[in-house]
C-alpha atoms as a PDB file:
ATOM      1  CA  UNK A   1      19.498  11.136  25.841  1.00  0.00           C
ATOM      2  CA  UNK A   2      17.192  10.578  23.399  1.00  0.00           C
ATOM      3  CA  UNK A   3      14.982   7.486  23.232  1.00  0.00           C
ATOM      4  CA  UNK A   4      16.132   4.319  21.441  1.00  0.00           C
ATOM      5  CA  UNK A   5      14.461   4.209  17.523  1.00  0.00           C
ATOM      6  CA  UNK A   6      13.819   0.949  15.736  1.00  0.00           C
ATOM      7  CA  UNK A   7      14.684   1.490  12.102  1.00  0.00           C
ATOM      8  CA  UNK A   8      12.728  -1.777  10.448  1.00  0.00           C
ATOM      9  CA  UNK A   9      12.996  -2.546   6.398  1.00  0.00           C
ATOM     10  CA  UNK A  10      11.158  -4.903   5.298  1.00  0.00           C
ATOM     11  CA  UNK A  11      11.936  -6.486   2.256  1.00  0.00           C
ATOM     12  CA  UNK A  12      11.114 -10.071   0.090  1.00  0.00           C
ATOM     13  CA  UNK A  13      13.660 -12.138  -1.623  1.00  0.00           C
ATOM     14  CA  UNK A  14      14.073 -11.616  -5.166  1.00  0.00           C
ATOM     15  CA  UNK A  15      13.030  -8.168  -4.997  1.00  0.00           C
ATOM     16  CA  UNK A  16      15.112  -6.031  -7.485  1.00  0.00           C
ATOM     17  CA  UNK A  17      13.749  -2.502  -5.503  1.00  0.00           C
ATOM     18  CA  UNK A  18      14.063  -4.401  -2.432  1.00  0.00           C
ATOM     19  CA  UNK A  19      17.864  -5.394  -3.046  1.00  0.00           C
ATOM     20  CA  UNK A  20      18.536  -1.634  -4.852  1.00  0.00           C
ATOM     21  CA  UNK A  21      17.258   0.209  -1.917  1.00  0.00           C
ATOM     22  CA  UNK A  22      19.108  -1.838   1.182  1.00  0.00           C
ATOM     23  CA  UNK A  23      21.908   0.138   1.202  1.00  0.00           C
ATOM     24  CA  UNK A  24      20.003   3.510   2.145  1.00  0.00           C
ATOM     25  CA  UNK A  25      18.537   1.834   4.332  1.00  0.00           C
ATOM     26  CA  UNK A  26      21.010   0.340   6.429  1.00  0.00           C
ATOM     27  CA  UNK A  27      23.315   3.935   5.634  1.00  0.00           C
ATOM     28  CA  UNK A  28      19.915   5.937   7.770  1.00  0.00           C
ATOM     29  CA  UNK A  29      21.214   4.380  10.887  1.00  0.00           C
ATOM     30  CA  UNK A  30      24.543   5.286  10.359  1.00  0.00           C
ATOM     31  CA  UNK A  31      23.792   8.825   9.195  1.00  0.00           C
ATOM     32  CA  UNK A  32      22.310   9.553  12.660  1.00  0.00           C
ATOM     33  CA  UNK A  33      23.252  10.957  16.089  1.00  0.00           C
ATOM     34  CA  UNK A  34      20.279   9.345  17.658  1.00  0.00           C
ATOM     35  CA  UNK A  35      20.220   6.292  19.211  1.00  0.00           C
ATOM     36  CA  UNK A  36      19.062   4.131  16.294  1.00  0.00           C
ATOM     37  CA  UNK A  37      18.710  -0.013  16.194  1.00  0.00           C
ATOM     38  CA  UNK A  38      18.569  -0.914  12.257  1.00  0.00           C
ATOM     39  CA  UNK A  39      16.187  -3.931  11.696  1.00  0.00           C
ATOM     40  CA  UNK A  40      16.154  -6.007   8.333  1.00  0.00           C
ATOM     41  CA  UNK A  41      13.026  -8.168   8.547  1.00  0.00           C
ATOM     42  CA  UNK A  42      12.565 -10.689   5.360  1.00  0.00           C
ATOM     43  CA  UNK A  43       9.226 -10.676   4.304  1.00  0.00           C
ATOM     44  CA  UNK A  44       8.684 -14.319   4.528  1.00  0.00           C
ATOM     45  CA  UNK A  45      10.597 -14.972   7.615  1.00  0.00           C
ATOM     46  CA  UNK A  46       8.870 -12.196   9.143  1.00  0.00           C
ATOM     47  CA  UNK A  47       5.183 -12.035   8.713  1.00  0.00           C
ATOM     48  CA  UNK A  48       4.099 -11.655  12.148  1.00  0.00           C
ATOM     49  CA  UNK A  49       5.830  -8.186  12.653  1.00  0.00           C
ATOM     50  CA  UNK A  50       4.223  -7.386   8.887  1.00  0.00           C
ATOM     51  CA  UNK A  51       1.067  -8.477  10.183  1.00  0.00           C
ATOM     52  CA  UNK A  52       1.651  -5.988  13.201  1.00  0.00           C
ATOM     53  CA  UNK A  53       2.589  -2.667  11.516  1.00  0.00           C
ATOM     54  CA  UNK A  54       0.273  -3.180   8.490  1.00  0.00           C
ATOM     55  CA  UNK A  55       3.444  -3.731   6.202  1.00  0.00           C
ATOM     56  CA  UNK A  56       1.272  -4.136   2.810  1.00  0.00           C
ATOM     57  CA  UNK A  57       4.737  -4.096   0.167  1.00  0.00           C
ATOM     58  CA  UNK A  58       8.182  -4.401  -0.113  1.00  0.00           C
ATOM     59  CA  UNK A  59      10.220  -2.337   0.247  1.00  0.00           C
ATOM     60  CA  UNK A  60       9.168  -0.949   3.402  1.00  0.00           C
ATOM     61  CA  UNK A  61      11.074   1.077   5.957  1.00  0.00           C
ATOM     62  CA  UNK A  62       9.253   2.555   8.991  1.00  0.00           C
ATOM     63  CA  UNK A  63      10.445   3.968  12.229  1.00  0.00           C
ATOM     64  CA  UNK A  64       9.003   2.632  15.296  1.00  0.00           C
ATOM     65  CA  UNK A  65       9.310   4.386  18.314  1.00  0.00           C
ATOM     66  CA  UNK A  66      10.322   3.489  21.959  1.00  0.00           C
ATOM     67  CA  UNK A  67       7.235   2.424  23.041  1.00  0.00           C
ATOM     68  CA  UNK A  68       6.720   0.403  19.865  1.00  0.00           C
ATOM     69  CA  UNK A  69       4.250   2.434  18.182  1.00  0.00           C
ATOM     70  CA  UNK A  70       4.554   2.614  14.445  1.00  0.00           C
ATOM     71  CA  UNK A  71       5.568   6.379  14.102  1.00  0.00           C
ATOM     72  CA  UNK A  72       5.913   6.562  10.158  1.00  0.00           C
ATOM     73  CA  UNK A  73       7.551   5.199   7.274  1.00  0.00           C
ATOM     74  CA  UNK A  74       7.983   4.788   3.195  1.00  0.00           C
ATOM     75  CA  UNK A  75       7.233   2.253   0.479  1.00  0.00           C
ATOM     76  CA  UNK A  76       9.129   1.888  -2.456  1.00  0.00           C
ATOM     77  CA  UNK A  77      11.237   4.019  -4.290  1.00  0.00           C
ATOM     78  CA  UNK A  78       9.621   6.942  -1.918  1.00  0.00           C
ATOM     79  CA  UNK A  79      12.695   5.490   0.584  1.00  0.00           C
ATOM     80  CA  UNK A  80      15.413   8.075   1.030  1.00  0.00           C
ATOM     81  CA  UNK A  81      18.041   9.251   3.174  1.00  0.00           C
ATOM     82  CA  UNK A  82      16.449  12.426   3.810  1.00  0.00           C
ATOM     83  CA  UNK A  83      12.803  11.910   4.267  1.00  0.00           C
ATOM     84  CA  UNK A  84      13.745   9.432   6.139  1.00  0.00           C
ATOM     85  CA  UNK A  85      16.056  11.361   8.750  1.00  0.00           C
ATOM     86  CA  UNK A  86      12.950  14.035   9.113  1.00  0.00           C
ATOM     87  CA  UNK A  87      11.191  10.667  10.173  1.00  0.00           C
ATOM     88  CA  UNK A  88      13.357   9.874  13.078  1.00  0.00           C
ATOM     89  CA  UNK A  89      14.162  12.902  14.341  1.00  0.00           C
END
């Protein structure tokens, strides 16, 4: 079995890409075989796990592993389906 993969997206209320781009990322999880946890953190709800992957912007999505080490991610309208799949796998 493969181990578990924390999907985060970070994203700030009334953000127009933020609100656009939710969709994708919540669909990622879905799109997977591998054990996958999806994670929607708000931006001002959620600064302390901003603070500790170096989220700069929203949108952000960024897969972090099972040890809890950041192991990639995308900003903006760089978030996709694909890319993001390459990330997690």
């Amino acid at each position: 079995m493969s181990p578990l993969r924390r999907l985060m997206y970070f994203e700030k209320d009334g953000c127009a890409p933020c609100k656009e781009l939710r969709p994708v990322a919540e669909a990622i999880a879905v799109e997977t075989d591998l054990p996958i946890e999806f994670v929607n953190v708000n931006g001002d709800n959620g600064l302390e796990h901003a603070i500790a992957y170096k989220v700069k912007a929203a949108p952000t999505l960024i897969v972090i592993g099972d040890k809890g080490e950041r192991l990639g991610g995308m900003v903006g309208k760089m978030i996709s389906l694909s890319r993001t799949l390459l990330l997690i796998k």
